[in-house]
PDB file of N, CA and C in Angstrom:
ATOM      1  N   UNK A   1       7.527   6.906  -7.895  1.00  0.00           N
ATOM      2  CA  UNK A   1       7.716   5.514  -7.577  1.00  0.00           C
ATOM      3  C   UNK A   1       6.721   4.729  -8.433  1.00  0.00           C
ATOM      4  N   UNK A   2       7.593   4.412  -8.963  1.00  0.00           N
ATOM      5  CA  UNK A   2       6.601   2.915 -10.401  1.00  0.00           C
ATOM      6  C   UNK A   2       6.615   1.501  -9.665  1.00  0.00           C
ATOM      7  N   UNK A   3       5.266   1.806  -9.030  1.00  0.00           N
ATOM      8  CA  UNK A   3       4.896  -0.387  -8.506  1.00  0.00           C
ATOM      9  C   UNK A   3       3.904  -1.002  -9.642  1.00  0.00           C
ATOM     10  N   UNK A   4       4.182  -0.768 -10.902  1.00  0.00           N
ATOM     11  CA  UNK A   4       3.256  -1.355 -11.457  1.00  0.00           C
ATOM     12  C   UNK A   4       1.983  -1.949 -11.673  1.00  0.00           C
ATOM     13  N   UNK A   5       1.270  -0.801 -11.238  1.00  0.00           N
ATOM     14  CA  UNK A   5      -0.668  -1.100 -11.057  1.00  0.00           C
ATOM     15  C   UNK A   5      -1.002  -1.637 -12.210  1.00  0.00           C
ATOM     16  N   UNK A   6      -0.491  -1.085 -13.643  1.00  0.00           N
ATOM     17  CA  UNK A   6      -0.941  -1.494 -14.505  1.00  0.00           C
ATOM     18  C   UNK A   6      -1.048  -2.992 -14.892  1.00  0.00           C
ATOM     19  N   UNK A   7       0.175  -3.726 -14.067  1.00  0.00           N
ATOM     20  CA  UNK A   7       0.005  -5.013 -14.318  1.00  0.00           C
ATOM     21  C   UNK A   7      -1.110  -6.282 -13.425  1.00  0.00           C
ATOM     22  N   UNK A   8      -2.053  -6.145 -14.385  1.00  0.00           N
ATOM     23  CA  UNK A   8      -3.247  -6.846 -13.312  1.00  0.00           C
ATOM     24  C   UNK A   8      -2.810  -8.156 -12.886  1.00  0.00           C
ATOM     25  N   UNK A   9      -1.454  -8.899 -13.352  1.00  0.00           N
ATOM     26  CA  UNK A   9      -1.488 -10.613 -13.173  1.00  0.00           C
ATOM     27  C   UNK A   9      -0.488 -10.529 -11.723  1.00  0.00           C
ATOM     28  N   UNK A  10       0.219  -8.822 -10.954  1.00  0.00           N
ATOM     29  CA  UNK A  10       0.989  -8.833  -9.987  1.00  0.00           C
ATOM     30  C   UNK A  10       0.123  -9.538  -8.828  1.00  0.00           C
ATOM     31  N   UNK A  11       0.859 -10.143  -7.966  1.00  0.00           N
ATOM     32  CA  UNK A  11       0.553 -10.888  -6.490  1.00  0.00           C
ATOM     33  C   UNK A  11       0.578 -10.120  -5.686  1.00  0.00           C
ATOM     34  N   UNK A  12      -0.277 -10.150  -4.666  1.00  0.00           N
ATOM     35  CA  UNK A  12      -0.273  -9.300  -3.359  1.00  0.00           C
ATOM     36  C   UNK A  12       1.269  -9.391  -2.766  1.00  0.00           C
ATOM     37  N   UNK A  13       1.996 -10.600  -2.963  1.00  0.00           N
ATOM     38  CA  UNK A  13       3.433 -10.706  -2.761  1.00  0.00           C
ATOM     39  C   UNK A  13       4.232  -9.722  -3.294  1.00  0.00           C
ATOM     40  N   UNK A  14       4.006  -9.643  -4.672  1.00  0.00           N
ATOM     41  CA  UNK A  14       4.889  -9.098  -5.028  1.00  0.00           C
ATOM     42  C   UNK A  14       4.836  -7.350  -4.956  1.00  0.00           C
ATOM     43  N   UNK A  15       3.524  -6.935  -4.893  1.00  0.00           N
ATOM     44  CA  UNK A  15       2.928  -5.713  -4.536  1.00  0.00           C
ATOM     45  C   UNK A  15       4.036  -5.264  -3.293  1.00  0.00           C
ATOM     46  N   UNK A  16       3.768  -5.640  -2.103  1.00  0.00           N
ATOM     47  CA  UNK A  16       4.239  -5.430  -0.945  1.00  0.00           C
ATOM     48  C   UNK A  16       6.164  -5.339  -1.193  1.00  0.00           C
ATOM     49  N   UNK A  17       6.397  -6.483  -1.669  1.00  0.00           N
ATOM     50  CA  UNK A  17       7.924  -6.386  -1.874  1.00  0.00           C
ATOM     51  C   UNK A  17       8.185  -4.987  -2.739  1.00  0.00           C
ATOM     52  N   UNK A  18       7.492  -4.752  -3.810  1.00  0.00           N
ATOM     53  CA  UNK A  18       7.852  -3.591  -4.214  1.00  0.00           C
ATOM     54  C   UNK A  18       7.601  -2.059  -3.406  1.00  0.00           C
ATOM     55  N   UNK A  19       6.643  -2.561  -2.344  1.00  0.00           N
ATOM     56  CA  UNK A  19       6.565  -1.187  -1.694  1.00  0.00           C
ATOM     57  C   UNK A  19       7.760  -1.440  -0.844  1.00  0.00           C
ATOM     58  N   UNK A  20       8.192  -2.654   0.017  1.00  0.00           N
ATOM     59  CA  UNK A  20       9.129  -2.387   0.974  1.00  0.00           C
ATOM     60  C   UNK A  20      10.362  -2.064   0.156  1.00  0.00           C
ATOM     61  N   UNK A  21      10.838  -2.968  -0.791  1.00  0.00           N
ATOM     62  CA  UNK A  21      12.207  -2.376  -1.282  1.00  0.00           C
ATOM     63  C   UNK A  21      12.222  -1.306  -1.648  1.00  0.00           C
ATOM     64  N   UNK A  22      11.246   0.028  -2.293  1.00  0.00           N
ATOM     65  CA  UNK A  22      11.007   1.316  -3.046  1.00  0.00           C
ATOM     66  C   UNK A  22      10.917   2.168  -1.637  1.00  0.00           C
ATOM     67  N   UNK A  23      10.233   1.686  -0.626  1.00  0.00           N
ATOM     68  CA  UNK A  23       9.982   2.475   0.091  1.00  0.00           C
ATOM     69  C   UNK A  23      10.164   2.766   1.511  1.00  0.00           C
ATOM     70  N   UNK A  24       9.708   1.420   2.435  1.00  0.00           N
ATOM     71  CA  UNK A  24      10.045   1.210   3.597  1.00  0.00           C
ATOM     72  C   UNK A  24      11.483   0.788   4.131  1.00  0.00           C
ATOM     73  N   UNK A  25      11.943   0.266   3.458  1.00  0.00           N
ATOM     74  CA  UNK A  25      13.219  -0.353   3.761  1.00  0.00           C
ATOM     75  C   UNK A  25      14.085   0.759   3.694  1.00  0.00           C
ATOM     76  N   UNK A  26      14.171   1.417   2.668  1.00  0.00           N
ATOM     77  CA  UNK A  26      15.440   2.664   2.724  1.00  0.00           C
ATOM     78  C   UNK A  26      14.891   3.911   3.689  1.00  0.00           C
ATOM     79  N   UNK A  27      13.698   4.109   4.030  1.00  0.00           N
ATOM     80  CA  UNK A  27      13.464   4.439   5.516  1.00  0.00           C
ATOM     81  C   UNK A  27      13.492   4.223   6.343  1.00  0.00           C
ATOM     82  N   UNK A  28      13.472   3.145   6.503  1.00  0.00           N
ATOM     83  CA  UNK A  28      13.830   2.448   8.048  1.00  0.00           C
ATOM     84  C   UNK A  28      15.577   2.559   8.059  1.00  0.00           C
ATOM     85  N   UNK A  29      16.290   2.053   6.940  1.00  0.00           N
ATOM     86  CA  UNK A  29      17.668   1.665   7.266  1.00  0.00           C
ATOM     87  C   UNK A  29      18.476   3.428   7.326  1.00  0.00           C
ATOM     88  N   UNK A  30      17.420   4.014   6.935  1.00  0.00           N
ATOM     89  CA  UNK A  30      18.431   5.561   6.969  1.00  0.00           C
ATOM     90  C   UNK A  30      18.027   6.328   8.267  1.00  0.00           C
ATOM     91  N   UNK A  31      16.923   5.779   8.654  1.00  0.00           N
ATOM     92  CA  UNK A  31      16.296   5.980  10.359  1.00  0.00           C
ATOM     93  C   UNK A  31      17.718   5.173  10.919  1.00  0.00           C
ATOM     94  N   UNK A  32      18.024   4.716  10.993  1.00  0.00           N
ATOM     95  CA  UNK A  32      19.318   3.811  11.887  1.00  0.00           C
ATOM     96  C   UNK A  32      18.701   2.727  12.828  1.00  0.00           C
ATOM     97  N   UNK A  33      19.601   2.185  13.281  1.00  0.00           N
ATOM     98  CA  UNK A  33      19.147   0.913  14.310  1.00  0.00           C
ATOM     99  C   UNK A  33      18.471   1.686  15.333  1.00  0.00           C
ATOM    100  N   UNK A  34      17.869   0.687  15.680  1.00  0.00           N
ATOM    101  CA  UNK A  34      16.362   0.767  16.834  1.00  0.00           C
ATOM    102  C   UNK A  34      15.370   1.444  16.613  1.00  0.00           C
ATOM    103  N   UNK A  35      15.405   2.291  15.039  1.00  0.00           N
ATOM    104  CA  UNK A  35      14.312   2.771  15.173  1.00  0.00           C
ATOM    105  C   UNK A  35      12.958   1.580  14.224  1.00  0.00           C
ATOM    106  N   UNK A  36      12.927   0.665  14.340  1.00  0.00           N
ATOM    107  CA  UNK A  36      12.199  -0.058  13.585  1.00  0.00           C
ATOM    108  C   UNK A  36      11.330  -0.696  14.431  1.00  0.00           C
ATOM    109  N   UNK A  37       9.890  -0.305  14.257  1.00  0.00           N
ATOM    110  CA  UNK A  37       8.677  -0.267  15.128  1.00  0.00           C
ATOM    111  C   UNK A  37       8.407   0.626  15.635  1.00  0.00           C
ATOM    112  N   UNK A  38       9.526   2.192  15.442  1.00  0.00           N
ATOM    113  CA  UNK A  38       8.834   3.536  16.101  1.00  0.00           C
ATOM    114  C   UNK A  38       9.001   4.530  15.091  1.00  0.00           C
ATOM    115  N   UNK A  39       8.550   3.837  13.629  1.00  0.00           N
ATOM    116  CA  UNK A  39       8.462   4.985  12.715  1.00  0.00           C
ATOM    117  C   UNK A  39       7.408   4.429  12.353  1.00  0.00           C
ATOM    118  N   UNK A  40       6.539   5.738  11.846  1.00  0.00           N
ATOM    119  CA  UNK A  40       5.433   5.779  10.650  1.00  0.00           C
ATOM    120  C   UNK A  40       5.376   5.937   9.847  1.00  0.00           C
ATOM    121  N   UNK A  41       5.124   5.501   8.709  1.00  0.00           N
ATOM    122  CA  UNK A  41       5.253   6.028   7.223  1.00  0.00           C
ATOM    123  C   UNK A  41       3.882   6.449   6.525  1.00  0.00           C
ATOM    124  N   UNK A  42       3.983   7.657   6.146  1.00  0.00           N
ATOM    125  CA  UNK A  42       2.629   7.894   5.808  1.00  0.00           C
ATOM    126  C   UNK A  42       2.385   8.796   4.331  1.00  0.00           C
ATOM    127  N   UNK A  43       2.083   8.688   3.245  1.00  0.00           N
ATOM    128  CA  UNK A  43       2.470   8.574   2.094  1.00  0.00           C
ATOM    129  C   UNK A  43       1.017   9.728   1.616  1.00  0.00           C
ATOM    130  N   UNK A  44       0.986  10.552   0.879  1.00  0.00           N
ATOM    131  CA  UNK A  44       0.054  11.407   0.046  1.00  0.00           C
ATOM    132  C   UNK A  44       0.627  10.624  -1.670  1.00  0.00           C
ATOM    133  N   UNK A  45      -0.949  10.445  -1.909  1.00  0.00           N
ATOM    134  CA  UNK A  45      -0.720  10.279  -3.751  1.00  0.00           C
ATOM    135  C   UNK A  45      -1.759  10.918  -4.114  1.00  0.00           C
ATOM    136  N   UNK A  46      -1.712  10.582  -5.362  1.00  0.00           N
ATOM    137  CA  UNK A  46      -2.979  11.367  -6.244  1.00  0.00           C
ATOM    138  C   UNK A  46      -4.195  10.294  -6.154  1.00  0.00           C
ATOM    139  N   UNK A  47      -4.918  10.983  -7.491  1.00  0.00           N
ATOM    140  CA  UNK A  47      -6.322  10.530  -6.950  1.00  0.00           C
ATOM    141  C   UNK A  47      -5.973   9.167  -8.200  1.00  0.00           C
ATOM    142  N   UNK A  48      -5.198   9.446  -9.157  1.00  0.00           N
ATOM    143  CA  UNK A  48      -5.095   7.587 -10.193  1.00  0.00           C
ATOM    144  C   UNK A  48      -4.400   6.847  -9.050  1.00  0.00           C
ATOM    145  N   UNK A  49      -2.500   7.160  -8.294  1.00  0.00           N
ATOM    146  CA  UNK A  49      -2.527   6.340  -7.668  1.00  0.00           C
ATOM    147  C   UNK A  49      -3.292   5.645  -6.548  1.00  0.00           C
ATOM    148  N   UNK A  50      -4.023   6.564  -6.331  1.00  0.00           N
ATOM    149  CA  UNK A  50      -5.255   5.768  -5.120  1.00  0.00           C
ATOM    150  C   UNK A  50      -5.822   4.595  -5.363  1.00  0.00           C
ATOM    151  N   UNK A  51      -6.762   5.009  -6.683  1.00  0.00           N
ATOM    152  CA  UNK A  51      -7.686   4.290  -7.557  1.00  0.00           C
ATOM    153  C   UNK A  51      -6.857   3.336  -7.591  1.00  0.00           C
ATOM    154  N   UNK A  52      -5.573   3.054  -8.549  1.00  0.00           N
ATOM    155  CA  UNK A  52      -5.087   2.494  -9.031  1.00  0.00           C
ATOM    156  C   UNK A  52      -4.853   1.149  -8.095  1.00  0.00           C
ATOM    157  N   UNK A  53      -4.479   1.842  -6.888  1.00  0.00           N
ATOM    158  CA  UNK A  53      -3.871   0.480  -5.758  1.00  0.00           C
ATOM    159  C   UNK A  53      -5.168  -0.008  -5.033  1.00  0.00           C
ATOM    160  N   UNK A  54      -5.977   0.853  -4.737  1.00  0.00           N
ATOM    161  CA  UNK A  54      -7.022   0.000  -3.918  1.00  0.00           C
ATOM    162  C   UNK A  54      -8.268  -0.276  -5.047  1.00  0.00           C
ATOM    163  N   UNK A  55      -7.700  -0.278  -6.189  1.00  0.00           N
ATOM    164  CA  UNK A  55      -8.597  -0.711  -6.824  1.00  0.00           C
ATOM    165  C   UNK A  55      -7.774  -2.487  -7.363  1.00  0.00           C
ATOM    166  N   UNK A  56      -6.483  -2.449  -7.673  1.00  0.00           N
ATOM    167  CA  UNK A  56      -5.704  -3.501  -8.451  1.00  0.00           C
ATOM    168  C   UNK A  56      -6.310  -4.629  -7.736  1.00  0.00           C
ATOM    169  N   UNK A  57      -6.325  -5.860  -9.000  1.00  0.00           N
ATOM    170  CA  UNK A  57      -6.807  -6.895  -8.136  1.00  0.00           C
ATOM    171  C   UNK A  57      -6.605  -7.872  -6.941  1.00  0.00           C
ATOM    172  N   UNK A  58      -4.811  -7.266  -6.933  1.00  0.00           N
ATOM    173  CA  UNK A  58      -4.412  -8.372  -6.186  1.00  0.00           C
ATOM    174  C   UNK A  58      -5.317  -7.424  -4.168  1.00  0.00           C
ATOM    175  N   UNK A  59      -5.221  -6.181  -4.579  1.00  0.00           N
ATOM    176  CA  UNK A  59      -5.585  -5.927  -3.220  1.00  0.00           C
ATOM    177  C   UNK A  59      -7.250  -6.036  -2.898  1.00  0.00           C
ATOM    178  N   UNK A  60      -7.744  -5.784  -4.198  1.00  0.00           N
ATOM    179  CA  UNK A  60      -9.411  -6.329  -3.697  1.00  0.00           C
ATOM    180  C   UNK A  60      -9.148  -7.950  -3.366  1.00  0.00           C
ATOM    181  N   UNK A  61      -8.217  -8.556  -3.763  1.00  0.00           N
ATOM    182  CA  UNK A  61      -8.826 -10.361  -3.191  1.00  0.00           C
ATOM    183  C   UNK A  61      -7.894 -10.141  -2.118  1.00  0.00           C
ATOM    184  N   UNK A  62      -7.137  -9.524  -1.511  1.00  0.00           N
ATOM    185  CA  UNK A  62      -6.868  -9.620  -0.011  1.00  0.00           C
ATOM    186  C   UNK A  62      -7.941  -9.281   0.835  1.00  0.00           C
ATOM    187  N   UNK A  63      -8.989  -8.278   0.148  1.00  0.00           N
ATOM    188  CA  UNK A  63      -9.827  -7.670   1.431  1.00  0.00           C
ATOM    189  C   UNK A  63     -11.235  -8.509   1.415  1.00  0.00           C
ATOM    190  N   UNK A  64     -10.884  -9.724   0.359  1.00  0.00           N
ATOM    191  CA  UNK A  64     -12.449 -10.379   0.125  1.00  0.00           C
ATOM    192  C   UNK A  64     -12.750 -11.082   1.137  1.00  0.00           C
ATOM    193  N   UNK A  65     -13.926 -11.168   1.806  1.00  0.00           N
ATOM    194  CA  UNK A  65     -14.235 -12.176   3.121  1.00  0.00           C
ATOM    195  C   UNK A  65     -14.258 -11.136   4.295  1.00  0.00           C
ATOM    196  N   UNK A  66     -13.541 -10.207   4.381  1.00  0.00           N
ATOM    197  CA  UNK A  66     -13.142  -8.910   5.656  1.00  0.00           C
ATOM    198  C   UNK A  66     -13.809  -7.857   5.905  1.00  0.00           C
ATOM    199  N   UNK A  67     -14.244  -7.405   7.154  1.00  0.00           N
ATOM    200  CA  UNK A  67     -14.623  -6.346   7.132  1.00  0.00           C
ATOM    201  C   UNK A  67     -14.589  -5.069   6.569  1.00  0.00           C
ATOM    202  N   UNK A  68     -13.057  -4.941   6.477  1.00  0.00           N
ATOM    203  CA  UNK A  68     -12.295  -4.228   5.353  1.00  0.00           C
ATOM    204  C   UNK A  68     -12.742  -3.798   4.225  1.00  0.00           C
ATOM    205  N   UNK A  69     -13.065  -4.862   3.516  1.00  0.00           N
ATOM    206  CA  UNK A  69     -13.532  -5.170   2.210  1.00  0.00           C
ATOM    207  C   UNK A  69     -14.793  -4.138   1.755  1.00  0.00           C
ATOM    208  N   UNK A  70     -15.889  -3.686   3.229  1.00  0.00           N
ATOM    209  CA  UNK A  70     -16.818  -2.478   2.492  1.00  0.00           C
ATOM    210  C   UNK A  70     -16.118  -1.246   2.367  1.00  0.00           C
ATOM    211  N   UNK A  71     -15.451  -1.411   3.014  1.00  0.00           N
ATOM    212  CA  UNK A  71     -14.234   0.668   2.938  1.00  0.00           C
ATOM    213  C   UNK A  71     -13.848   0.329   1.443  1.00  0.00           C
ATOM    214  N   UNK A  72     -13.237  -0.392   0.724  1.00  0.00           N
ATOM    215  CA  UNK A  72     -13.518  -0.235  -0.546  1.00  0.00           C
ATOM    216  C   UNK A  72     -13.980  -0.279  -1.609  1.00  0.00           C
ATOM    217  N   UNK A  73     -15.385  -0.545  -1.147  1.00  0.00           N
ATOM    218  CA  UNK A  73     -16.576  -0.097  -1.895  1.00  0.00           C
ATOM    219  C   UNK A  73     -16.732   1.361  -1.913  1.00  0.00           C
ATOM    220  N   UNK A  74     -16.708   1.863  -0.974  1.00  0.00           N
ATOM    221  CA  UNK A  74     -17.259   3.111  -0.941  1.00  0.00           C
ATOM    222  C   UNK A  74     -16.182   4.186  -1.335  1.00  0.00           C
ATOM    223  N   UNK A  75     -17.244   5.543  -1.081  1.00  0.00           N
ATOM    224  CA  UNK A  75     -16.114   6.993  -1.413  1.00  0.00           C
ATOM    225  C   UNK A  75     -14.928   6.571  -0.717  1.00  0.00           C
ATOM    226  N   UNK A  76     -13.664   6.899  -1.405  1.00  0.00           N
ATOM    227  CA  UNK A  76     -13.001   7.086  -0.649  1.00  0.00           C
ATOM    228  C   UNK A  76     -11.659   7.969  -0.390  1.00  0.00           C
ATOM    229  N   UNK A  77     -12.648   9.356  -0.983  1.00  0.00           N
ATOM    230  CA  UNK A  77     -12.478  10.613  -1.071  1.00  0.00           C
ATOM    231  C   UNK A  77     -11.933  10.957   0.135  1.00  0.00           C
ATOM    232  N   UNK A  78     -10.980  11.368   0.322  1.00  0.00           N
ATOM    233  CA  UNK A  78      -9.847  11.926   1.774  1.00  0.00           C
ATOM    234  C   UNK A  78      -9.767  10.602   2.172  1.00  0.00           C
ATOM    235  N   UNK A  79      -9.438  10.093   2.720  1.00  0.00           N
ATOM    236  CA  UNK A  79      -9.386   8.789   2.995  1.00  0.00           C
ATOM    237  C   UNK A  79      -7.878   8.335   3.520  1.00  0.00           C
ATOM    238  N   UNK A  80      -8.126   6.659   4.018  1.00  0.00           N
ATOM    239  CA  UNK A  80      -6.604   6.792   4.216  1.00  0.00           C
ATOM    240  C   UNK A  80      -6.434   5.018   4.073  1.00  0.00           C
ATOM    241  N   UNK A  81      -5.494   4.357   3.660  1.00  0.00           N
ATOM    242  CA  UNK A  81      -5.348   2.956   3.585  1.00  0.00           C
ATOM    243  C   UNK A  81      -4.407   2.429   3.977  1.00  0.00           C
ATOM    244  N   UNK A  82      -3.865   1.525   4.670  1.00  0.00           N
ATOM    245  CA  UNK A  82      -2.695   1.187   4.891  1.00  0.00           C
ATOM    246  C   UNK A  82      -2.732   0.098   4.547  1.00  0.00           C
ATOM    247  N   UNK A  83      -1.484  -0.216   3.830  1.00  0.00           N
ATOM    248  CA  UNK A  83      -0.944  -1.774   2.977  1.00  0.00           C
ATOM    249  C   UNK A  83       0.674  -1.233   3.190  1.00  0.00           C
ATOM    250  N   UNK A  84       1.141  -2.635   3.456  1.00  0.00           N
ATOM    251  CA  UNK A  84       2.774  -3.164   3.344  1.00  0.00           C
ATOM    252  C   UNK A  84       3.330  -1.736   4.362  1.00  0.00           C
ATOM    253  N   UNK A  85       3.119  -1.528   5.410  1.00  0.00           N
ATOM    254  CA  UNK A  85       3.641  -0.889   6.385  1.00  0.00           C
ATOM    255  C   UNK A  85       3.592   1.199   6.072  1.00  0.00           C
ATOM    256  N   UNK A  86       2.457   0.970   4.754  1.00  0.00           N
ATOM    257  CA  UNK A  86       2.730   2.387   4.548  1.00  0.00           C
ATOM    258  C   UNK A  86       1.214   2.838   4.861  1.00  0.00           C
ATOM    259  N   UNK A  87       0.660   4.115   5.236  1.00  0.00           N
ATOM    260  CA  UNK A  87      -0.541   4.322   5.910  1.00  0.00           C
ATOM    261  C   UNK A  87      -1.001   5.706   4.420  1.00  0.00           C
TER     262      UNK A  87
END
């Protein structure tokens, strides 16, 4: 799945839309009706896509001002993040 990290000028908007249309959405709609709010989605990547997303800028200026914001400072070796409904 290509969400384009490389492009530093993407919006936290548009970030998220590309995870729901790539990802959440055709899970939820192949889960069938009612199951939406009793699934989890929970995703393994490597160690660039990690870097890559909780490093891109649009998601460091979501976490600026937040508590949030020291978890990605630090290791975050095993770890776990959740953005746009994926954990």
């Amino acid at each position: 799945m290509d969400l384009t990290l490389d492009d530093a000028n993407m919006t936290i908007g548009d970030l998220r839309a590309k995870v729901s249309t790539l990802l959440t959405l055709p899970i939820t709609r192949a889960a069938g009706t009612g199951a939406m709010g009793r699934i989890t989605i929970r995703a393994l990547c490597g160690d660039t896509f990690w870097y890559e997303l909780t490093g891109h800028p649009a998601v460091a200026k979501t976490y600026e001002g937040y508590a949030a914001a020291a978890a990605l400072r630090e290791d975050q070796t095993w770890d776990r993040f959740q953005f746009a409904g994926v954990t």
